[in-house]
N, C-alpha and C. Protein backbone atom coordinates (compact mmCIF):
# COMPACT_ATOMS: atom_id res chain seq x y z
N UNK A 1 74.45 120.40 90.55
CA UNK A 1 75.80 120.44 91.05
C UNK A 1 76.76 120.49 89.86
N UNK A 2 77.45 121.47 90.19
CA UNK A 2 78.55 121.52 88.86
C UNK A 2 79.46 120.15 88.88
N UNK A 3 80.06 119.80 87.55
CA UNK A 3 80.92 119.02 87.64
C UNK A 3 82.06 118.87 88.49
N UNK A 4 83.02 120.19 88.77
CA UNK A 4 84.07 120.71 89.60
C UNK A 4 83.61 120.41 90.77
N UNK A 5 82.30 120.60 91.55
CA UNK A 5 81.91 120.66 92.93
C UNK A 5 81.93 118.78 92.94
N UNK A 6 81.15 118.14 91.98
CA UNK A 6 81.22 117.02 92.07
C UNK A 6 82.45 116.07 91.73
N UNK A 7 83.28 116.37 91.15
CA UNK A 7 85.10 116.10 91.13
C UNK A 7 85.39 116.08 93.04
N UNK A 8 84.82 117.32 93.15
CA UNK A 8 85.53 117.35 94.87
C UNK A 8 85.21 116.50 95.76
N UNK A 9 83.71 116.27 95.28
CA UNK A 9 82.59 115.67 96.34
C UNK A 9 83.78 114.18 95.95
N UNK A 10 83.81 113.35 95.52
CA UNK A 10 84.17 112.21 94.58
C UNK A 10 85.06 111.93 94.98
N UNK A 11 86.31 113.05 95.19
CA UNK A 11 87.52 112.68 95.57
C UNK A 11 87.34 112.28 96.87
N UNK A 12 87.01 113.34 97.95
CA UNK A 12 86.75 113.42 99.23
C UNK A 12 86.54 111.66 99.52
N UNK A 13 85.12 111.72 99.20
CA UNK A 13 84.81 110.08 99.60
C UNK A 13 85.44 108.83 99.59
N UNK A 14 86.42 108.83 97.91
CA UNK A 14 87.22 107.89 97.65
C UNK A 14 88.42 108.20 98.54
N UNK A 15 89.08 109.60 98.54
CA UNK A 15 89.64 109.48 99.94
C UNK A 15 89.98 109.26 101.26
N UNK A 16 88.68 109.41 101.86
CA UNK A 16 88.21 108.45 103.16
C UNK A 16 87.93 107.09 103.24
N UNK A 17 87.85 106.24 101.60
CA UNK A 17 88.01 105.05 101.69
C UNK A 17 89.43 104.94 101.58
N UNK A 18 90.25 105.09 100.91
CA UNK A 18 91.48 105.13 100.84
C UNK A 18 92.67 104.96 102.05
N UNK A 19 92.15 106.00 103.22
CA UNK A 19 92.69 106.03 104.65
C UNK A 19 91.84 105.47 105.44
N UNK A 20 90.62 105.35 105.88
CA UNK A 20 89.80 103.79 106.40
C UNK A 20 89.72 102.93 106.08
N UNK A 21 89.62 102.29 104.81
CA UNK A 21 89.26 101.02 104.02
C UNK A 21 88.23 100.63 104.43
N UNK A 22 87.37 101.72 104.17
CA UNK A 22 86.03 101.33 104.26
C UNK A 22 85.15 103.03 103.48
N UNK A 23 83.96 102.42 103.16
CA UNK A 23 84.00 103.45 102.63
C UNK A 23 82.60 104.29 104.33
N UNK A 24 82.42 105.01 103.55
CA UNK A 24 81.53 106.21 104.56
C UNK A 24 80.50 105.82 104.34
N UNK A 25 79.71 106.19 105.93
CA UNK A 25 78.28 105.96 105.73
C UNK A 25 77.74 107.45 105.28
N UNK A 26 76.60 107.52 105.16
CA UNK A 26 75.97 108.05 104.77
C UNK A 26 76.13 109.88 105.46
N UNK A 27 75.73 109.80 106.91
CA UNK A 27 75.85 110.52 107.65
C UNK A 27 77.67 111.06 107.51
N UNK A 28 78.39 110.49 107.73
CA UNK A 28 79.61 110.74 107.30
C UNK A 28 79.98 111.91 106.04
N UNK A 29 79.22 110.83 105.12
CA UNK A 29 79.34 111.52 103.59
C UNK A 29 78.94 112.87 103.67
N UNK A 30 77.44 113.37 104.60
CA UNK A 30 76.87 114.30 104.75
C UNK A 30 78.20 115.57 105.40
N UNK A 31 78.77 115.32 106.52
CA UNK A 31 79.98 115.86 107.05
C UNK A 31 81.08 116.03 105.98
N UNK A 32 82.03 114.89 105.35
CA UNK A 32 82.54 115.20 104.65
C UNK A 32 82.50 116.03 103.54
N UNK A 33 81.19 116.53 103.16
CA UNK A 33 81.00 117.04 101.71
C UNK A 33 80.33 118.48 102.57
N UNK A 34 79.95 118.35 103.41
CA UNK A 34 79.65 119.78 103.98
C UNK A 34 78.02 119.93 103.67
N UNK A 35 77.23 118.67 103.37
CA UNK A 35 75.63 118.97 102.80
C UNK A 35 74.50 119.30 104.27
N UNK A 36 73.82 119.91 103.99
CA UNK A 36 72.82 120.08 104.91
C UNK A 36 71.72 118.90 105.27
N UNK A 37 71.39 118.25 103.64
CA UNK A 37 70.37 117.29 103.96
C UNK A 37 71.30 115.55 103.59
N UNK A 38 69.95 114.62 104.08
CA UNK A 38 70.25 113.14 103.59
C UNK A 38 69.95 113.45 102.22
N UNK A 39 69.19 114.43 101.50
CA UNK A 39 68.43 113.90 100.49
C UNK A 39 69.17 114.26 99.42
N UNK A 40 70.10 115.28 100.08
CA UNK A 40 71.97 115.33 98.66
C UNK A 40 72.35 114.93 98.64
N UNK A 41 72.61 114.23 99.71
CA UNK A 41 73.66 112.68 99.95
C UNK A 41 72.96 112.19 99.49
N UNK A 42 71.68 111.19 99.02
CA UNK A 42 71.19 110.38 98.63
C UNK A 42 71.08 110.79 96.66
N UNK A 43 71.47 111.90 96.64
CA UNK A 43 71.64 112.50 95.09
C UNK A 43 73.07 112.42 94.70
N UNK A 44 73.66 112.59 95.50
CA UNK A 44 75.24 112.19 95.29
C UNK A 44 75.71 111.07 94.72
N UNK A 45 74.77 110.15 95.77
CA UNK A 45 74.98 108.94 95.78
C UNK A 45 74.81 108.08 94.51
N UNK A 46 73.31 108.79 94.13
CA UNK A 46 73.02 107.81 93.08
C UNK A 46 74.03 108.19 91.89
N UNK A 47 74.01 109.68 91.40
CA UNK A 47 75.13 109.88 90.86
C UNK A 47 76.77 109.20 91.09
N UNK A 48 76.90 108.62 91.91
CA UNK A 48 78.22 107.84 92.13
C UNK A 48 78.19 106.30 91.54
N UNK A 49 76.95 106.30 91.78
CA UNK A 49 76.43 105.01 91.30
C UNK A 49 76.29 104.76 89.88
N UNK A 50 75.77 106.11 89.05
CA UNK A 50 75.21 106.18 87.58
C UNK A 50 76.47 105.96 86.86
N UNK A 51 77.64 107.02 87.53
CA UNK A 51 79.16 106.84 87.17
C UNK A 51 79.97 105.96 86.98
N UNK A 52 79.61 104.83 87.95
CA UNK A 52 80.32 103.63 88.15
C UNK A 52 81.13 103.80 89.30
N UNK A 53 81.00 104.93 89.97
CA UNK A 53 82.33 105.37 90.87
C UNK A 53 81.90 104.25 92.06
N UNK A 54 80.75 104.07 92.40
CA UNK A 54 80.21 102.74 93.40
C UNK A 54 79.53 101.89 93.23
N UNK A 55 78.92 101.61 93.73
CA UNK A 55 77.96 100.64 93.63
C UNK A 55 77.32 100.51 95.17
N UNK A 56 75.88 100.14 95.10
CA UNK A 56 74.78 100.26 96.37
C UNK A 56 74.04 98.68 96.40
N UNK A 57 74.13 98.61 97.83
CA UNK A 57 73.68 97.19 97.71
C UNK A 57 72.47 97.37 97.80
N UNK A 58 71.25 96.52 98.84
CA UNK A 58 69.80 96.34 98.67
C UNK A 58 69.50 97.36 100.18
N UNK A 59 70.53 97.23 101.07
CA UNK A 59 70.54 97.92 102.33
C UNK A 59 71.02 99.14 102.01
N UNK A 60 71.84 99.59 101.42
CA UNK A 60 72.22 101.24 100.61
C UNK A 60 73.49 101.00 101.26
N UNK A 61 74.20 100.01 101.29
CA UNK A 61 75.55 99.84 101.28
C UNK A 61 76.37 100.03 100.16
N UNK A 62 77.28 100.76 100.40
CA UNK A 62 78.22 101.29 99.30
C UNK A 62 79.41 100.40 99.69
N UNK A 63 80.28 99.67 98.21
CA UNK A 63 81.17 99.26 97.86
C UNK A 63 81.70 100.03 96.60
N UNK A 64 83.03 100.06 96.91
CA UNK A 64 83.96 101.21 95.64
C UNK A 64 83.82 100.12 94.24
N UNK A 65 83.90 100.88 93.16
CA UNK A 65 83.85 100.34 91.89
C UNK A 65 85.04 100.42 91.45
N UNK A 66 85.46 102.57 90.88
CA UNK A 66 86.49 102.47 90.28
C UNK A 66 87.55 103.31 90.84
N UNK A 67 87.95 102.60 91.42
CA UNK A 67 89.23 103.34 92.56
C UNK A 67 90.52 103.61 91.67
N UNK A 68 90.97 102.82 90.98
CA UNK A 68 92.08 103.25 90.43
C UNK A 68 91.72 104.00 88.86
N UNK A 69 90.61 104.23 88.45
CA UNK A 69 90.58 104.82 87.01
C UNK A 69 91.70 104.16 86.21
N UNK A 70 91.86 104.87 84.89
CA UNK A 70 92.42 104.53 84.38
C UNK A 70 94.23 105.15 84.29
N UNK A 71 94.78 103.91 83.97
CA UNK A 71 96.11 104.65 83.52
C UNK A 71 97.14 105.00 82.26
N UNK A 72 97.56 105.51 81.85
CA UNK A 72 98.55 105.41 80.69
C UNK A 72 98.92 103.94 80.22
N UNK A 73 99.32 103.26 79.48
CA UNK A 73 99.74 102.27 78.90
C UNK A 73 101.00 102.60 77.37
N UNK A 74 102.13 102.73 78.11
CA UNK A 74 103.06 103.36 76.99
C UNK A 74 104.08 102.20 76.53
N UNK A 75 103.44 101.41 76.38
CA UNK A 75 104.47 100.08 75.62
C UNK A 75 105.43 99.43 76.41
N UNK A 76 105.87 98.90 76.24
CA UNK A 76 107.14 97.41 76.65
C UNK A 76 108.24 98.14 77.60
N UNK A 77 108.65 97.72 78.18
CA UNK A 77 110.23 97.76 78.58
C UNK A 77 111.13 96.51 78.80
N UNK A 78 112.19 96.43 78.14
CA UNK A 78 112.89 95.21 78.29
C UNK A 78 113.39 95.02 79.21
N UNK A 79 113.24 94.13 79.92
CA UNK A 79 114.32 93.91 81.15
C UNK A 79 115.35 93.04 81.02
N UNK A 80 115.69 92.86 79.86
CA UNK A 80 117.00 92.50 79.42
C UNK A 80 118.05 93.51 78.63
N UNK A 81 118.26 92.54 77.78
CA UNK A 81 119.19 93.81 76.74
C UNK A 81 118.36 95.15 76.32
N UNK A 82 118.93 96.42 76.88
CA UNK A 82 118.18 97.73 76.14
C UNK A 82 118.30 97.55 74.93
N UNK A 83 116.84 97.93 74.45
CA UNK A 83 116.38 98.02 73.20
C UNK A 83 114.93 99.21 73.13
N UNK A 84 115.15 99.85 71.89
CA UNK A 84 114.20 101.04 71.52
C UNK A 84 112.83 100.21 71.90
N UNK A 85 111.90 101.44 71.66
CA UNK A 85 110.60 100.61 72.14
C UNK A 85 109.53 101.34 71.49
N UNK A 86 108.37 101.56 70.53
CA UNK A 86 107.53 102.01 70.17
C UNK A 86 106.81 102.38 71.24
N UNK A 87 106.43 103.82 71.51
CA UNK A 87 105.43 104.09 72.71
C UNK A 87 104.45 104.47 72.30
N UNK A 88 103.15 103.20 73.02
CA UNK A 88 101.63 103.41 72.45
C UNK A 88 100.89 104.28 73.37
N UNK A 89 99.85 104.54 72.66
CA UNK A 89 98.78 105.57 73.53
C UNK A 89 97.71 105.24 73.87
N UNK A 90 97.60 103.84 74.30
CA UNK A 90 96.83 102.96 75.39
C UNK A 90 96.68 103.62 76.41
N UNK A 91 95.14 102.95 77.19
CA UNK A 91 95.19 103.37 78.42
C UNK A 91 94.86 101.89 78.80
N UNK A 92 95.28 101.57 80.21
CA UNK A 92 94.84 100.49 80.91
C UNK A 92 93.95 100.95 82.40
N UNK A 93 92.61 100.35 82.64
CA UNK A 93 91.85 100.32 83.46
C UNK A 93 92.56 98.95 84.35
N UNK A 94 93.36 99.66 85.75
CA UNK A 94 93.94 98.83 86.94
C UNK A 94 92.74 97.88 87.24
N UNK A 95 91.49 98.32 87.44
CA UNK A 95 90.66 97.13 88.17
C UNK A 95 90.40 96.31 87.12
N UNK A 96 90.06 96.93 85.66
CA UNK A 96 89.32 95.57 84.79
C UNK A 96 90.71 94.53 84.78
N UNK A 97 91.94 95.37 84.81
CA UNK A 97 93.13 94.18 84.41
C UNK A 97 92.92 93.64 85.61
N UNK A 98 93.20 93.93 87.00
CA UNK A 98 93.03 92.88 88.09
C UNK A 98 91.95 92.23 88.88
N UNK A 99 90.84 92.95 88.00
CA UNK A 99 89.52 92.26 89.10
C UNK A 99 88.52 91.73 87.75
N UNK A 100 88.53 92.30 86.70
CA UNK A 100 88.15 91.51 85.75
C UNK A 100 86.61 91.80 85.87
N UNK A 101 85.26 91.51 85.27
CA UNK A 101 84.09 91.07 85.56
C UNK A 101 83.54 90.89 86.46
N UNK A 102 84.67 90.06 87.65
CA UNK A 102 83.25 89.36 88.70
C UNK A 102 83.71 89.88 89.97
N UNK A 103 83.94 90.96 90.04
CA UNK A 103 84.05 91.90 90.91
C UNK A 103 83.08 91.34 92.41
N UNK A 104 81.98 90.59 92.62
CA UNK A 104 81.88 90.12 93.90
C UNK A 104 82.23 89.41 94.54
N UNK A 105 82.91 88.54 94.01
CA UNK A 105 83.81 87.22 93.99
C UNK A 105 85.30 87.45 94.35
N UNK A 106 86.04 88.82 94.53
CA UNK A 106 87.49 89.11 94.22
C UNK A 106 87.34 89.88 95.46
N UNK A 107 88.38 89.33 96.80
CA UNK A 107 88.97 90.22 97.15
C UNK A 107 90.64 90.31 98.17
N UNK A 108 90.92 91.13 98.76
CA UNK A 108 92.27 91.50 99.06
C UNK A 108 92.58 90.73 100.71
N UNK A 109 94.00 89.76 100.82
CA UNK A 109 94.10 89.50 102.08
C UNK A 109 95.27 89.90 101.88
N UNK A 110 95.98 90.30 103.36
CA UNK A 110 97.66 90.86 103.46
C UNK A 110 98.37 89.67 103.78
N UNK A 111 99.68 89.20 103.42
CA UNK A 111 99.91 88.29 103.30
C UNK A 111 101.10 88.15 104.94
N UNK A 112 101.19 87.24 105.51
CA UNK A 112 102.22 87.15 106.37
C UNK A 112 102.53 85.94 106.55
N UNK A 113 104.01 85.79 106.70
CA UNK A 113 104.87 84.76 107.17
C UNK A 113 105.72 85.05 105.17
N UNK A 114 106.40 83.92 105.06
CA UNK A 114 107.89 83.68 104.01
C UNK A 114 107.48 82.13 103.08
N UNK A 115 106.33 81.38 103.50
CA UNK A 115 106.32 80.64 102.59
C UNK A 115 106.14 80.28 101.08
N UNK A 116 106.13 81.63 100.91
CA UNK A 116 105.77 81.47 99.40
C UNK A 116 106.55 82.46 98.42
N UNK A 117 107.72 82.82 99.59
CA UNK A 117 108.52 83.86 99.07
C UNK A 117 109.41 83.68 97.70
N UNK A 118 109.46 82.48 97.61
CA UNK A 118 109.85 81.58 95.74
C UNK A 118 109.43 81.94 94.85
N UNK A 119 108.33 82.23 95.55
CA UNK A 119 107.28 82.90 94.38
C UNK A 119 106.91 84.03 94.17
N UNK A 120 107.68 84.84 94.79
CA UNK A 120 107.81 86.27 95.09
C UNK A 120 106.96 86.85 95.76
N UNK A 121 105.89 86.23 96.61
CA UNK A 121 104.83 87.03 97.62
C UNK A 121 105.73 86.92 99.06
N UNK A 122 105.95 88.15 99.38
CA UNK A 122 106.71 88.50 100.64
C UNK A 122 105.35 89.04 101.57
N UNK A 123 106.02 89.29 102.74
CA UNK A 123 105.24 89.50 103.76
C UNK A 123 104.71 90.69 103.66
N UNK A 124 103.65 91.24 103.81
CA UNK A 124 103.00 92.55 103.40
C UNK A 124 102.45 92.62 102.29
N UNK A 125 103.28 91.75 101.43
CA UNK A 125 101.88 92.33 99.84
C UNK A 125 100.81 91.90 99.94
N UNK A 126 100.08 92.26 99.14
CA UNK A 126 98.58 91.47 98.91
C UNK A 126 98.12 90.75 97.97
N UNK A 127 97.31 90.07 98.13
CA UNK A 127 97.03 88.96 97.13
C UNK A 127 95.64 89.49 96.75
N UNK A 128 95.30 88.85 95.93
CA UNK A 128 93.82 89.37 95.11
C UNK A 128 93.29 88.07 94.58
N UNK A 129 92.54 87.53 95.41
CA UNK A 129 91.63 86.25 95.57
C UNK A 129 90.36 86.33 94.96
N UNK A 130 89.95 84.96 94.58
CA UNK A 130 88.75 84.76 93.96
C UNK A 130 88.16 83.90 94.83
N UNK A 131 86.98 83.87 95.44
CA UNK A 131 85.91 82.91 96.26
C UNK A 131 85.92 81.85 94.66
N UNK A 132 86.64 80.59 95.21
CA UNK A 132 86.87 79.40 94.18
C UNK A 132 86.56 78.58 94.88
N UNK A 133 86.07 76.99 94.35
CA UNK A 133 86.60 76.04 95.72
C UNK A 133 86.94 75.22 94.59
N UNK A 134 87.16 75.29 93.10
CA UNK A 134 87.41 74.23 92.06
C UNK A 134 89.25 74.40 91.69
N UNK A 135 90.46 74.09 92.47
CA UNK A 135 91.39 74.75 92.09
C UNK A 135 92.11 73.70 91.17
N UNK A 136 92.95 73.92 89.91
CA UNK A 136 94.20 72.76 89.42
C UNK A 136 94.82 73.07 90.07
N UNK A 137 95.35 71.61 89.87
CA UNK A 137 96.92 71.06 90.36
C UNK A 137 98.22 72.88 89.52
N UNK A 138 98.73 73.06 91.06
CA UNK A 138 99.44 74.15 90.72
C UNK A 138 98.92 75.39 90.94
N UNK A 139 97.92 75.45 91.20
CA UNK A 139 97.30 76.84 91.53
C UNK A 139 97.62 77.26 93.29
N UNK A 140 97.87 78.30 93.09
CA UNK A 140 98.19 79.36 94.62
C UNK A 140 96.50 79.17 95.27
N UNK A 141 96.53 78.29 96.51
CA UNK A 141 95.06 78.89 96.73
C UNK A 141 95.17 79.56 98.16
N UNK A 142 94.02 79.59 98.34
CA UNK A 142 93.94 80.08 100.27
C UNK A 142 92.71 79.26 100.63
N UNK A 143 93.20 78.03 101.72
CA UNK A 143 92.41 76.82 102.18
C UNK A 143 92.60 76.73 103.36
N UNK A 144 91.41 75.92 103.96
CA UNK A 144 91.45 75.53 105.44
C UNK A 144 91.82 74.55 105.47
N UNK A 145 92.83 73.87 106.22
CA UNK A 145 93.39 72.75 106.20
C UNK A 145 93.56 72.25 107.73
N UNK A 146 92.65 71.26 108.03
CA UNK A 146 92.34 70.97 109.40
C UNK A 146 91.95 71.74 110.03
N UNK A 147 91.53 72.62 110.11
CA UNK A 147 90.74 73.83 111.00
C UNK A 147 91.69 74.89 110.91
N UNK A 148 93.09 75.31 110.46
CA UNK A 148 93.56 76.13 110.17
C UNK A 148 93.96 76.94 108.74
N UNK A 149 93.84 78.09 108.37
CA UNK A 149 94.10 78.48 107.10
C UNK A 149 96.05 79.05 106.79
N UNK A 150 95.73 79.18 105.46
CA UNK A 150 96.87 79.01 104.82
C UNK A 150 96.80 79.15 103.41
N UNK A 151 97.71 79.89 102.52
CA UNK A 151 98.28 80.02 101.14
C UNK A 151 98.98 79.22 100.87
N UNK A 152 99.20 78.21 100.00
CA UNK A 152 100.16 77.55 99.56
C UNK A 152 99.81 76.93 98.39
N UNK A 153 100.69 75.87 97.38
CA UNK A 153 100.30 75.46 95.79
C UNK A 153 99.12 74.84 96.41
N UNK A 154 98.41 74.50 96.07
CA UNK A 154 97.21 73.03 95.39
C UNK A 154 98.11 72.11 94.74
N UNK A 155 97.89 71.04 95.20
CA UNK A 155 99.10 69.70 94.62
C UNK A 155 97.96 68.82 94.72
N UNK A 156 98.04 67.78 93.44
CA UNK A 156 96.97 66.67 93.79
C UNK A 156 97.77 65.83 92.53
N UNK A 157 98.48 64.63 92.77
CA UNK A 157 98.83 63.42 92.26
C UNK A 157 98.08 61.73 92.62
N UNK A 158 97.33 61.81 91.56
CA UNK A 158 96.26 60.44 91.53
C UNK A 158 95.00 61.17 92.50
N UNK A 159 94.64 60.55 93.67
CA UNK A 159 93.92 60.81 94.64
C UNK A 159 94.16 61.89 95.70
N UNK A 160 95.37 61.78 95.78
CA UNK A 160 95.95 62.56 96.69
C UNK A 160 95.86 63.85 96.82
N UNK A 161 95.73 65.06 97.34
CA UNK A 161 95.53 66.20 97.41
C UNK A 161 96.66 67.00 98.85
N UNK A 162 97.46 67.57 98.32
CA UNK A 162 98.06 68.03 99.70
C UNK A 162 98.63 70.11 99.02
N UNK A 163 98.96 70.56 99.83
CA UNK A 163 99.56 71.99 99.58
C UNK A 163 100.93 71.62 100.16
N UNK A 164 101.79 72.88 99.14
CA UNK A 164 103.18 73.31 99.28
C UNK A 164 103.50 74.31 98.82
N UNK A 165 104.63 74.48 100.08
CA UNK A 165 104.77 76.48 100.47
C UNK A 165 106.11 75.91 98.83
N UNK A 166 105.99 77.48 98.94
CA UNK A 166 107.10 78.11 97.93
C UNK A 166 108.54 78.40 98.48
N UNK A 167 108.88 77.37 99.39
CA UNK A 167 109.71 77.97 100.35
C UNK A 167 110.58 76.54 100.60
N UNK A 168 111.65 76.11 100.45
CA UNK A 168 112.06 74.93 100.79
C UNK A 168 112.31 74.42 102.19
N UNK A 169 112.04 75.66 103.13
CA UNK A 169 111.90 75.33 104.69
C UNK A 169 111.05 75.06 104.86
N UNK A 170 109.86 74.80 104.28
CA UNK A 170 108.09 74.41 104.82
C UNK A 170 108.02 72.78 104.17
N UNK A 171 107.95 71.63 104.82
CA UNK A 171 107.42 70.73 104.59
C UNK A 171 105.35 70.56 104.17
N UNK A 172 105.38 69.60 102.80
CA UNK A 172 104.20 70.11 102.12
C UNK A 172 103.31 69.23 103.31
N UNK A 173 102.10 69.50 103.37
CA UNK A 173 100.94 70.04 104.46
C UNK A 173 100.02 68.91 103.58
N UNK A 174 99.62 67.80 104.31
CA UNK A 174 98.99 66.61 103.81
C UNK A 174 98.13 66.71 104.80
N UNK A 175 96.68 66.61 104.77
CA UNK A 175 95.51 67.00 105.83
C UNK A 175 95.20 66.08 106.60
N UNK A 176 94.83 65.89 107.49
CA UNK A 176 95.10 64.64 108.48
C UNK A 176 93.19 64.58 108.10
N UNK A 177 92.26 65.39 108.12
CA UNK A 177 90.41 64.79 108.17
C UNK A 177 90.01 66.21 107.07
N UNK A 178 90.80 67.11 106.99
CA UNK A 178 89.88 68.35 105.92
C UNK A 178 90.61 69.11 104.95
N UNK A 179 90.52 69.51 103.96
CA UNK A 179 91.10 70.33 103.26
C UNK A 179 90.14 71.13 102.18
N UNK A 180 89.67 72.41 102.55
CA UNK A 180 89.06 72.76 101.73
C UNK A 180 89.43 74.20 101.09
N UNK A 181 89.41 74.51 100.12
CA UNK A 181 89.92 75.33 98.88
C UNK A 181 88.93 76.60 99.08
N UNK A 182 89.33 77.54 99.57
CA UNK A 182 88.22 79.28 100.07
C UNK A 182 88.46 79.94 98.22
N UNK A 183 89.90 79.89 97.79
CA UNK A 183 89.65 80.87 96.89
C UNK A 183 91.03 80.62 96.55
N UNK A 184 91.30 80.71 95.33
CA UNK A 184 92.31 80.85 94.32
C UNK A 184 92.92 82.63 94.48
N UNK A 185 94.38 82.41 94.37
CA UNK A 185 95.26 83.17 94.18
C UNK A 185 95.33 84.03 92.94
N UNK A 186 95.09 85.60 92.55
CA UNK A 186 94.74 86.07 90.81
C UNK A 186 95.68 86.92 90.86
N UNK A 187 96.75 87.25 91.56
CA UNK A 187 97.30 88.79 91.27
C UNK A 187 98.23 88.96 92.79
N UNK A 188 99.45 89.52 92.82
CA UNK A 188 99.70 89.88 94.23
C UNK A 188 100.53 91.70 93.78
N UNK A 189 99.88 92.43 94.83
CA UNK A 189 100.59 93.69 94.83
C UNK A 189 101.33 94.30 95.97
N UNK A 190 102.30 94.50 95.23
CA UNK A 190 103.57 95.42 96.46
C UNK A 190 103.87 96.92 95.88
N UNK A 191 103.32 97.81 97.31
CA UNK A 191 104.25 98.85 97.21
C UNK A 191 105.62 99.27 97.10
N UNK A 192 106.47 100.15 96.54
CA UNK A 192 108.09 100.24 97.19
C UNK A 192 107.95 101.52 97.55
């Protein structure tokens, strides 16, 4: 397969994850790419895999790797007083900066309701979580707290352990029998 045919094949797929959020099964892949057999799709595949473009679990489940490639990195901008700026010829890789290494451990919830809007997570962005249950005092987590879940700080003075919204209308949330810590807060992203 030429490179060009496989550019197309590549896009296609990451595209249908893109508008499903999920990626394609197999049979799918076969349709989308226009192949006759499983056994190109299963050549595709591994090639997607050799690339880094996915990754295959033990069942031949596909999870995306590198969705955002890389991007330009052209130096500073002040958001204060304008001032000149040396422009470098960096590139930055979006996932290693936001998902880092442990890529099984990291993933995306949409955020709703205003409590943490202090902190600039509004309703709709997303957060980019780590499966944690060890959080400091001050950390954004996402916990079950009495049988219900919730984002808010991690607060713990002496013994005590309670969460608080970012929001001065939310009184802080002291657990009446449970409080347990799903995953720490790493990153939040908004479209405009």
């Amino acid at each position: 397969m030429s490179n060009e045919k496989y550019s197309t094949y590549r896009d296609k797929i990451l595209s249908f994850y893109r508008k499903n959020r999920r990626m394609p099964g197999y049979k799918e892949i076969m349709t989308l790419v226009g192949f006759k057999s499983k056994n190109a799709v299963y050549k595709l595949i591994n090639k997607l895999v050799d690339d880094g473009i996915v990754d295959k679990d033990s069942n031949g489940k596909l999870t995306p790797m590198k969705i955002f490639g890389e991007v330009p990195l052209l130096g500073l901008v002040e958001a204060g007083i304008p001032t000149t700026v040396d422009q470098g010829t960096d590139t930055l890789s979006l996932e290693e900066y936001l998902i880092g290494g442990n890529k099984n451990s990291v993933y995306l919830l949409e955020v709703k309701g205003d409590s943490m809007i202090d902190e600039g997570i509004h309703e709709g962005d997303l957060v980019l979580v780590e499966r944690r249950g060890d959080p400091r005092d001050g950390d954004i987590v996402i916990a079950e707290v009495d049988g219900g879940w919730t984002m808010k700080y991690f607060k713990k003075k002496g013994s005590t352990v309670y969460l608080k919204a970012a929001n001065k209308n939310y009184s802080p949330i002291y657990p009446t029998y449970d409080l347990k810590v799903a995953a720490i807060v790493r990153g939040v992203i908004r479209k405009y």
